[in-house]
Protein backbone atom coordinates (compact mmCIF):
# COMPACT_ATOMS: atom_id res chain seq x y z
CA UNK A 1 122.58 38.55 82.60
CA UNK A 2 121.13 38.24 86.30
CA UNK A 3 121.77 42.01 87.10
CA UNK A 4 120.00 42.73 83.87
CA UNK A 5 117.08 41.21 84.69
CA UNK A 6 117.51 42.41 87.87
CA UNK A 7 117.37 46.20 86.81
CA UNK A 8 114.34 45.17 84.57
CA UNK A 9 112.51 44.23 87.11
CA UNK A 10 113.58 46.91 89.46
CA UNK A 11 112.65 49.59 86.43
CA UNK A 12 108.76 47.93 86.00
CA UNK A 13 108.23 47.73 89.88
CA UNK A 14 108.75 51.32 90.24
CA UNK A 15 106.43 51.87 86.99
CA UNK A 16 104.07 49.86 88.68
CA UNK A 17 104.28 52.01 91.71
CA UNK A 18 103.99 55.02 90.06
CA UNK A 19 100.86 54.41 88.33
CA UNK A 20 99.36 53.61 91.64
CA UNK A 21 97.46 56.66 93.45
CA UNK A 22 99.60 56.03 96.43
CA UNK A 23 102.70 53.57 96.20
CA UNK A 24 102.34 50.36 98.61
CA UNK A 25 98.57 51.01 99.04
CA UNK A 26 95.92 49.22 96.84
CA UNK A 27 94.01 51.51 94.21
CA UNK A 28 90.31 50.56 96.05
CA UNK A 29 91.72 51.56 99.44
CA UNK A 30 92.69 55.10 98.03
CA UNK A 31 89.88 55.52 96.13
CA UNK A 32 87.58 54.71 99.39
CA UNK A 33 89.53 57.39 101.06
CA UNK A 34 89.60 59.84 98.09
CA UNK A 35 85.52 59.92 97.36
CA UNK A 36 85.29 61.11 101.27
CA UNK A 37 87.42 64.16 100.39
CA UNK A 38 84.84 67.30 100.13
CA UNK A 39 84.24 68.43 96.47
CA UNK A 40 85.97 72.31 97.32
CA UNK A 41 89.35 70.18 97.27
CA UNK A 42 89.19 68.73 94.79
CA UNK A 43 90.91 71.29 92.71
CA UNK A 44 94.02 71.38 94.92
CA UNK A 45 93.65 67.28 94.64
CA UNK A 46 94.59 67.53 91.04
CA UNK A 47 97.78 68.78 91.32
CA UNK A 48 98.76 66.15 93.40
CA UNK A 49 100.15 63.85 90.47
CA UNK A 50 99.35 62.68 87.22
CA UNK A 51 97.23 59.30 88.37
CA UNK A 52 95.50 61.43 91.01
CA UNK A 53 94.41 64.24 88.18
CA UNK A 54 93.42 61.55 85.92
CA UNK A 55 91.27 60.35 88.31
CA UNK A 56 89.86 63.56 90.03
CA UNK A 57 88.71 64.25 86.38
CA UNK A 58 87.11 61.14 85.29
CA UNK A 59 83.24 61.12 85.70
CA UNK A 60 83.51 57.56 87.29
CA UNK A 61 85.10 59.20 90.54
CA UNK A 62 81.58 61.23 91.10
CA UNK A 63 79.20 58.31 90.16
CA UNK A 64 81.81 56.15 92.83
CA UNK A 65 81.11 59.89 95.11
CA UNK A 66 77.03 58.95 94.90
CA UNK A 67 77.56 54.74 95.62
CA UNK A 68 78.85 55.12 98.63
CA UNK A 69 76.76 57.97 99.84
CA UNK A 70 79.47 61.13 99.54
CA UNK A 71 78.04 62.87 97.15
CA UNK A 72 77.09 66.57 98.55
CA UNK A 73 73.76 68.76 98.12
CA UNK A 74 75.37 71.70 96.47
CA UNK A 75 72.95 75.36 96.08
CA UNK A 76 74.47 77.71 93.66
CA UNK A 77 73.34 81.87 93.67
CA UNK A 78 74.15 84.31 91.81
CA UNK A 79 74.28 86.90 94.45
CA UNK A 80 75.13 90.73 95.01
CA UNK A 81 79.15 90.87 96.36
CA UNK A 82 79.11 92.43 100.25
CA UNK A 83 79.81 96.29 99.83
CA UNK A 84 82.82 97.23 101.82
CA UNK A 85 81.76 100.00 104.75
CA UNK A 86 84.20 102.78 104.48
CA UNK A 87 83.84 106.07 106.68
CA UNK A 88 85.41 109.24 104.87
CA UNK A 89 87.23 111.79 106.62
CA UNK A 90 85.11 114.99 106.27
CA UNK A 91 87.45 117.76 104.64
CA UNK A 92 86.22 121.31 105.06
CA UNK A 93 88.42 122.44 101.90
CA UNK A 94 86.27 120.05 99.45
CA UNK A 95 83.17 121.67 97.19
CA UNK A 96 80.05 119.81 97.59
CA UNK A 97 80.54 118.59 93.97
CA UNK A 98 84.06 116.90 94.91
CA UNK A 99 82.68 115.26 97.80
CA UNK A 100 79.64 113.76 95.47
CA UNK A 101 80.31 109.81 95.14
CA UNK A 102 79.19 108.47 92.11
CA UNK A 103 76.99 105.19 92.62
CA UNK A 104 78.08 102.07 91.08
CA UNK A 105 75.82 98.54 90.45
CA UNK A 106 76.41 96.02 92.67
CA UNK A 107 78.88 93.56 91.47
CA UNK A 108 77.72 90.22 90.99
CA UNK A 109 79.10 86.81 92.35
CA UNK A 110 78.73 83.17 92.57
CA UNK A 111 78.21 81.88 96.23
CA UNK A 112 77.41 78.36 97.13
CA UNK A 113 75.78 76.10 100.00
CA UNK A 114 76.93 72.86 100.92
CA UNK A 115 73.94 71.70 102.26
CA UNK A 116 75.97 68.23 103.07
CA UNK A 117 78.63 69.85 105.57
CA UNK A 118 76.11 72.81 105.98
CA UNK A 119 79.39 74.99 105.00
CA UNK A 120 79.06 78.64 102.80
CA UNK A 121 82.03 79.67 99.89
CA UNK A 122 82.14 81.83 97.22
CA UNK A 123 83.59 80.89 93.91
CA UNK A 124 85.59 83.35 91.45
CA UNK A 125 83.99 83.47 88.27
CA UNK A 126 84.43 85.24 85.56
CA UNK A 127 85.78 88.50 84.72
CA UNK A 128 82.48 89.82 85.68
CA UNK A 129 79.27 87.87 86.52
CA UNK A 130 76.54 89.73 84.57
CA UNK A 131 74.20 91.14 86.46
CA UNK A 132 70.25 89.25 87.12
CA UNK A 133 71.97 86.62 84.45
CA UNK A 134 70.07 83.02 84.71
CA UNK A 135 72.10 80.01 86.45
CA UNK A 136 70.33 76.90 85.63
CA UNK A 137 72.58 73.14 86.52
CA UNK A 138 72.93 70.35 83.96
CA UNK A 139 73.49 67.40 86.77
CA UNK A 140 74.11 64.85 84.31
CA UNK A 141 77.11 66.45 83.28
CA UNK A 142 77.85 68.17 86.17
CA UNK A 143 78.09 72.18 85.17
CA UNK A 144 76.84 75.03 85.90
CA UNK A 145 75.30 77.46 82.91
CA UNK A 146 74.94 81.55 83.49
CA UNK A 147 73.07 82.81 80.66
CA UNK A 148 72.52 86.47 79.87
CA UNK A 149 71.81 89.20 82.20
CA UNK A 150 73.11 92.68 81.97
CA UNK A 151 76.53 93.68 81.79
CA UNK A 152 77.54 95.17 84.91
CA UNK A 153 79.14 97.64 82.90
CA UNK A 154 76.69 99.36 80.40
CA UNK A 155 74.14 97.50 82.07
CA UNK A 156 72.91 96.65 78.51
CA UNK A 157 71.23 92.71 77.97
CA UNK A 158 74.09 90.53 76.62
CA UNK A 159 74.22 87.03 74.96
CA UNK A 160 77.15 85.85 76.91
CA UNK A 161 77.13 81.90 77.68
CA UNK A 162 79.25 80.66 80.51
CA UNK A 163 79.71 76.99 81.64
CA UNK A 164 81.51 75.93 85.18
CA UNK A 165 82.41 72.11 85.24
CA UNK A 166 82.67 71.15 88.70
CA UNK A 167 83.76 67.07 87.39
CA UNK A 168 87.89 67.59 88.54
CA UNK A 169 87.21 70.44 90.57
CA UNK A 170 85.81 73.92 89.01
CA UNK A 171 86.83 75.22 85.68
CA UNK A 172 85.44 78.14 83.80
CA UNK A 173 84.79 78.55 79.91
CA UNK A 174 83.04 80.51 77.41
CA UNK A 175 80.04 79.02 75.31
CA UNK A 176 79.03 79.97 72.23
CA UNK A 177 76.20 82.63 73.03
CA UNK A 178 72.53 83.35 72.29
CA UNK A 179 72.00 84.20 68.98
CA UNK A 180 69.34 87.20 71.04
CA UNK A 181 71.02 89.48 74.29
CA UNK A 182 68.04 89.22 76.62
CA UNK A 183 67.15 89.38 80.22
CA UNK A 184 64.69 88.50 82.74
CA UNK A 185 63.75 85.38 80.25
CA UNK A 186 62.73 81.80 81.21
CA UNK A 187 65.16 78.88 80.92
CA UNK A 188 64.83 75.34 82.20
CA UNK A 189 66.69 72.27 81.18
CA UNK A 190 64.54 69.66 79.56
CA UNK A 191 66.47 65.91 79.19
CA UNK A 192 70.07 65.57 79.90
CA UNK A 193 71.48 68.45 77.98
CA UNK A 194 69.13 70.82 76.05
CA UNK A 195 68.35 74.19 77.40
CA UNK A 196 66.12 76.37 76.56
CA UNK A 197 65.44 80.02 76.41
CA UNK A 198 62.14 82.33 76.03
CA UNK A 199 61.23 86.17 76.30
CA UNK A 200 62.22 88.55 78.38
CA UNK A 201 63.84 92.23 77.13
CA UNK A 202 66.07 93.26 74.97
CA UNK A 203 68.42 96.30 75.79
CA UNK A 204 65.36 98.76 74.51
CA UNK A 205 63.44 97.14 77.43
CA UNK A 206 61.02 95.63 74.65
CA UNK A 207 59.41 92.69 75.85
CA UNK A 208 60.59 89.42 73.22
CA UNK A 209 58.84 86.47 71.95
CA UNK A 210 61.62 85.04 70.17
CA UNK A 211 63.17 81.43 71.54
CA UNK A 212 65.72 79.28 71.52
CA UNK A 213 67.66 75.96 72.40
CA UNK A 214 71.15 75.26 73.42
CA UNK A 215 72.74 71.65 73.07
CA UNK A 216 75.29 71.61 76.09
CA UNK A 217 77.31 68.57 74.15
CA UNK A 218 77.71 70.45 70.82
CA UNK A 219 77.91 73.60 72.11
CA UNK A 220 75.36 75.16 69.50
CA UNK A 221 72.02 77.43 69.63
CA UNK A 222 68.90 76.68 67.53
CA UNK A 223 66.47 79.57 67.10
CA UNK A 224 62.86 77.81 67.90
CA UNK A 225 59.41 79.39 66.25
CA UNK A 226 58.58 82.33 68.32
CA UNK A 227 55.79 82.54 71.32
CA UNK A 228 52.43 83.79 70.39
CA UNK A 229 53.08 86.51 72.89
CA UNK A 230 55.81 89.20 74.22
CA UNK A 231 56.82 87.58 77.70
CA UNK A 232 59.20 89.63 79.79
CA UNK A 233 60.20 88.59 83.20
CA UNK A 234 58.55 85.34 82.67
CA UNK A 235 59.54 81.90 84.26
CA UNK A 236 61.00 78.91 83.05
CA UNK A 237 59.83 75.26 84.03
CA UNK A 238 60.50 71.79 83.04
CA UNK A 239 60.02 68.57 84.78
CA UNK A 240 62.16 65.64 85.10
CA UNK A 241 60.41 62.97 82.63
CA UNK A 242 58.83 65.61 80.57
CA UNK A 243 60.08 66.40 77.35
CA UNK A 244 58.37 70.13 77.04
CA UNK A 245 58.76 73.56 78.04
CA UNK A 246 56.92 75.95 79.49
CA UNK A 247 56.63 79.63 79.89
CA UNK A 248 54.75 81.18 82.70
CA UNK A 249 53.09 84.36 82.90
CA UNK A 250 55.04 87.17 82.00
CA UNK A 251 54.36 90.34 80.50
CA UNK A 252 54.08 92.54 77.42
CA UNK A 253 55.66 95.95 76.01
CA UNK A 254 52.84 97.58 76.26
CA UNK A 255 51.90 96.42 79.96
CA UNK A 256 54.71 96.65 81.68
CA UNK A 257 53.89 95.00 85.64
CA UNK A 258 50.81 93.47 84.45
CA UNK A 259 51.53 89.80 84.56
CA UNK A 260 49.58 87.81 82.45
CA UNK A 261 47.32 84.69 83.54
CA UNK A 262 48.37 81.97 81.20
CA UNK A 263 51.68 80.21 79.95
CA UNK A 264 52.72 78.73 76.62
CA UNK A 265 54.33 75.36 76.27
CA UNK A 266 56.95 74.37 73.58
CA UNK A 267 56.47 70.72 72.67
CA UNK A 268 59.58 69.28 70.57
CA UNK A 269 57.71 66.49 69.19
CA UNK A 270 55.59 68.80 66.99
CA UNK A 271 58.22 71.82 67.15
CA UNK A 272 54.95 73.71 67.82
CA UNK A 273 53.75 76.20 71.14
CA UNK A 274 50.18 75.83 72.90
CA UNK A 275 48.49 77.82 75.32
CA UNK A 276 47.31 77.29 78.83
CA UNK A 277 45.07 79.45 80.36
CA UNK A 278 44.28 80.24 84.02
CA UNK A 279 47.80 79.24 85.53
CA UNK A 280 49.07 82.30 87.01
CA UNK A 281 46.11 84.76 88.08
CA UNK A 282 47.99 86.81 89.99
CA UNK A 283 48.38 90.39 87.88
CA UNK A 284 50.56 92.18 90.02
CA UNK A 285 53.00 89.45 91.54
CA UNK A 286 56.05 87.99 89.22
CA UNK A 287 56.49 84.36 89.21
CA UNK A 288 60.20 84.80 89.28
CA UNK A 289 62.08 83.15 92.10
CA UNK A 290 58.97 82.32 93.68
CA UNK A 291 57.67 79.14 91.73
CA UNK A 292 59.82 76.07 91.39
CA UNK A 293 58.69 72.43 90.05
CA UNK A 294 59.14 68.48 91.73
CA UNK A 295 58.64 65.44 90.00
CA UNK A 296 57.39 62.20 92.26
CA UNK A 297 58.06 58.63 90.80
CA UNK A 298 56.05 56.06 92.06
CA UNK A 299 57.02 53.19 89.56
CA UNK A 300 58.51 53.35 86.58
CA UNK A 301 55.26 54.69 84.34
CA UNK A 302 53.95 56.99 86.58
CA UNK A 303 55.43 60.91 87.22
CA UNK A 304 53.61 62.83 89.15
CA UNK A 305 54.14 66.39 88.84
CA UNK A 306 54.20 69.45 91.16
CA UNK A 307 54.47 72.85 90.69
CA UNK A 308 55.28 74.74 93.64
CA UNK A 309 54.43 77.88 94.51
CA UNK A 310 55.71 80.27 97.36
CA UNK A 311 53.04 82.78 96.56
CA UNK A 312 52.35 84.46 100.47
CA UNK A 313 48.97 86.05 101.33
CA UNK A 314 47.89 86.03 97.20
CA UNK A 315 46.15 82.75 96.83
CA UNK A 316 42.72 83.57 97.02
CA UNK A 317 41.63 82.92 93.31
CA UNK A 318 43.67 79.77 92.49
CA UNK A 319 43.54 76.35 93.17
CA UNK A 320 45.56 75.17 95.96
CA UNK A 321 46.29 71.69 95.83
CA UNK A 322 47.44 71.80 99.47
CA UNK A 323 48.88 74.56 101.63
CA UNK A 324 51.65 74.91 104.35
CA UNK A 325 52.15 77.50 106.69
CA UNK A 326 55.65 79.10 106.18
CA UNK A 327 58.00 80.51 109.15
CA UNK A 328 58.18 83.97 110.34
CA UNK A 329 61.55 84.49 108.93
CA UNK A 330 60.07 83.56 105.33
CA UNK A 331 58.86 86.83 103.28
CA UNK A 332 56.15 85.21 100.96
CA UNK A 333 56.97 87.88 97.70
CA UNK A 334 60.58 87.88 97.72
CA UNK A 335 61.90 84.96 97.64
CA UNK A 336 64.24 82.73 95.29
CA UNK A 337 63.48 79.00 95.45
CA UNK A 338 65.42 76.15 93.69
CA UNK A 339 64.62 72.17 94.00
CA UNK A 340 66.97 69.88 95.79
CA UNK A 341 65.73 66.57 94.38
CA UNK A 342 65.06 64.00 96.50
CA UNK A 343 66.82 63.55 99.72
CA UNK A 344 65.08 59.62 100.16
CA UNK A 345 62.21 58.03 98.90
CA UNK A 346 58.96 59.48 99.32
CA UNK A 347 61.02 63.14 100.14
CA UNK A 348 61.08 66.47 98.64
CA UNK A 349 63.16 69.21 99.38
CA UNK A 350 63.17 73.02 98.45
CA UNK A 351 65.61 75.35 99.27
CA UNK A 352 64.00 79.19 100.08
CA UNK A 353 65.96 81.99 100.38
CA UNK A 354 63.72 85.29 101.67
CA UNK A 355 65.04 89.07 101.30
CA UNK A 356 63.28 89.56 104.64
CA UNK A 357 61.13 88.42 107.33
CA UNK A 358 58.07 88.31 107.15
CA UNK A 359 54.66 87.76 108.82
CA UNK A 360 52.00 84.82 107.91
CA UNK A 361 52.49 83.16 104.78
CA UNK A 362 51.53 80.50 102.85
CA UNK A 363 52.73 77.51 100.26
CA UNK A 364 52.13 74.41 98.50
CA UNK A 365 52.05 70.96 101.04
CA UNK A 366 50.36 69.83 104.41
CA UNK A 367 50.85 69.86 108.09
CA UNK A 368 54.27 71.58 108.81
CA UNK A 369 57.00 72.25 111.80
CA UNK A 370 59.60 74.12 111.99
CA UNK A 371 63.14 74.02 113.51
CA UNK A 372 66.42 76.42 113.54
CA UNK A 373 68.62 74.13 115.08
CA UNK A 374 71.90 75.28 116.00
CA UNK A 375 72.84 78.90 114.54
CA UNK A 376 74.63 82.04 115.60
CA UNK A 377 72.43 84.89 116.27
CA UNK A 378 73.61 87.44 113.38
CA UNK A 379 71.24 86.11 111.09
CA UNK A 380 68.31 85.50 114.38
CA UNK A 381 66.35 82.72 112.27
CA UNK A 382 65.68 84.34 108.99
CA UNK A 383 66.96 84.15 105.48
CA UNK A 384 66.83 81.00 104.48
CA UNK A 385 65.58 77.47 105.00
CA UNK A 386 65.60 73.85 103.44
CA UNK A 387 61.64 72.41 103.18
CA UNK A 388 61.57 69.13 103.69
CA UNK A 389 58.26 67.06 102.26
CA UNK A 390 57.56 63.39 103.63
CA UNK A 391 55.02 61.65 101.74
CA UNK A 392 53.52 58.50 103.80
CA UNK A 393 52.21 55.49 101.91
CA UNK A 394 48.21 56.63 102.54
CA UNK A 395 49.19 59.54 100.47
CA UNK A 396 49.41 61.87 103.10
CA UNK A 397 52.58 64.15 104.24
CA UNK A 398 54.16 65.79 106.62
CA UNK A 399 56.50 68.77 105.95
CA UNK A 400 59.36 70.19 108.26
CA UNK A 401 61.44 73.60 107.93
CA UNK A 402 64.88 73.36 108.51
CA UNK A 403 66.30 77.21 109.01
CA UNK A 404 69.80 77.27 106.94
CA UNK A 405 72.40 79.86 108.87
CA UNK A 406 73.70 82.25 106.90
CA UNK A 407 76.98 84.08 107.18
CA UNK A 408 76.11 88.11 106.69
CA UNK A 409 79.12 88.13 103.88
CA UNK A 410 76.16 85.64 101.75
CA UNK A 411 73.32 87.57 103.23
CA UNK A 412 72.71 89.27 99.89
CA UNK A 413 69.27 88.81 98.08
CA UNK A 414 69.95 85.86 95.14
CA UNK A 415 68.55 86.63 91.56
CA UNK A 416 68.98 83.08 90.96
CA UNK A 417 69.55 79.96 92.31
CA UNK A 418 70.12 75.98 91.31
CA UNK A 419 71.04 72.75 92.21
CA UNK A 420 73.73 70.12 92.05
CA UNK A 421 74.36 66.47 93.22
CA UNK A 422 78.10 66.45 92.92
């Protein structure tokens, strides 16, 4: 009867210990150690066991991740892939036609910047990325949308949805698509988990009105009333506390390059657009890439919003709330921009990615400084930089560039970019 119980006892200690994350140590200890682990691990962490996957994949890990201050300041891109260099051995035998190469489109991929450990890595995706598709974050739930886009194929607009959930690692699926293939459309995220959708081109380059909204929990599309105008390569914005969306700019079939002036708003409440004039006067510049938005809580009733700009030498006819200078290695019309929240109270931060450098420029802010800090010389201070925004308590601010180096392989100009707190 003793060795019985014995064995029992025996048989439920080494239950116990295997439901522990690691035998002999207490679960808080591990989990203390665990959170500290960077998020690009935490795939291989998975396959560790059963308790540790369970864990890994169970959104009270990340919000344990942003209590104790290990959460990291993630930038996704969708970015052209480095060309490989080859260097053909002439052949005097071979026509001129044989030695004709055709050209391909670049191939798309995701890349991302751990702003945290200041670290560059490029994620497989899948099959193929389309190309100039939209990648907009859902933070709440943690994923990653790419909507649309060409396919790098036909390059024809497609309707393809694709979601990345980075809670347990990184893990790929398909979403049930537009009900439209488009491209070069606004999208923002309004709440916790609708998206939504607006103009842009259809794959006869015809300039849409038509809109839409995408529940990220059920997986399901709802066609919206249509814009009162065509809008192609317009841009999407939202703001955190706001329940509409807007459209800016944009253009029509019939004027191609000539960006309109105003923007439409979709309001959910009365399922209705309006029309705001005056927001974008700036005909021949697109407000792709270069405008991005910030929302500043001072107490619980009171947003303030921003919309930022990164609009160069072309702001003589609007109103410029306040202006910054930007750094040499900034080009102020080709530039991709994405929100990083904020970093502590009272601070915004922008991340700016330029195709080039550039001379004098110009933004949205106050006085400003700027800083490279410690970077190898291949990419000699340009390409891209973090903003940093300090608002004092007389209302005041102070605003500080911090140059971001950046590996040649991720050098490529992003269509898109967005931003996760993971």
């Amino acid at each position: 009867m003793g060795q019985a119980e014995s064995s029992t006892e025996n048989y439920q200690a080494q239950q116990q210990q295997q439901k522990q994350l690691i035998p002999g140590l207490p679960d808080e200890i591990v989990i203390d150690c665990l959170v500290r682990v960077p998020h690009q691990f935490h795939s291989n962490m998975k396959l560790v066991s059963k308790s540790w996957r369970s864990l890994i994949m169970h959104p009270s890990f990340y919000q344990e991740r942003r209590r104790s201050g290990k959460a990291e300041h993630m930038v996704f891109l969708i970015q052209p892939l480095p060309i490989p260099i080859s260097i053909p051995t002439p052949s005097p035998l071979l026509t001129l036609k044989e030695k004709e190469t055709p050209i391909s489109p670049p191939q798309y991929g995701l890349s991302i910047y751990n702003a945290t450990k200041q670290t560059w890595q490029r994620m497989m995706g899948p099959k193929h990325i389309p190309m100039f598709c939209q990648c907009l974050a859902i933070p709440n739930s943690g994923k990653l949308l790419l909507l649309g886009g060409w396919d790098p194929d036909t390059l024809e607009p497609v309707s393809d949805v694709y979601i990345l959930d980075l809670i347990g690692g990184a893990r790929w699926r398909r979403a049930a698509s537009m009900s439209v293939a488009r491209s070069f459309f606004a999208c923002g995220l309004v709440g916790q988990s609708m998206v939504y959708v607006a103009g842009g081109h259809d794959n006869q380059k015809n300039a849409l009105q038509s809109a839409e909204v995408y529940d990220v929990n059920a997986d399901e599309w709802r066609l919206l009333p249509p814009m009162a105008e065509e809008r192609d390569e317009c841009q999407g914005l939202s703001w955190e506390g706001d329940s509409r969306f807007w459209v800016l700019s944009g253009y029509s079939t019939e004027d191609q390059g000539r960006f309109r002036s105003d923007a439409e708003c979709y309001d959910p409440k009365t399922e209705s657009w309006s029309r705001i004039e005056g927001v974008w006067p700036f005909p021949n510049v697109s407000p792709r890439g270069l405008t991005t938005t910030t929302t500043t809580v001072s107490n619980k009733s009171n947003h303030q919003y921003q919309l930022w700009g990164f609009l160069g030498d072309q702001q003589e006819d609007v109103k410029v709330l306040k202006s910054i200078q930007l750094p040499k290695g900034i080009n102020g019309t080709s530039l991709c921009v994405t929100a990083l929240g904020h970093d502590k109270e009272h601070q915004e931060r922008i991340f700016v990615v330029s195709s080039s450098g550039g001379g004098d420029r110009g933004v949205l802010s106050s006085s400003s400084s700027s800083s490279c800090g410690e970077c190898e010389c291949e990419c000699e201070g340009e390409g891209a930089y973090i903003v940093e925004r300090e608002i004092n308590g007389k209302g005041g601010s102070t605003t500080k560039w911090n140059h971001v180096h950046t590996p040649v392989a991720f050098a490529g100009f992003p269509y898109s970019a967005s931003y996760l707190f993971i």
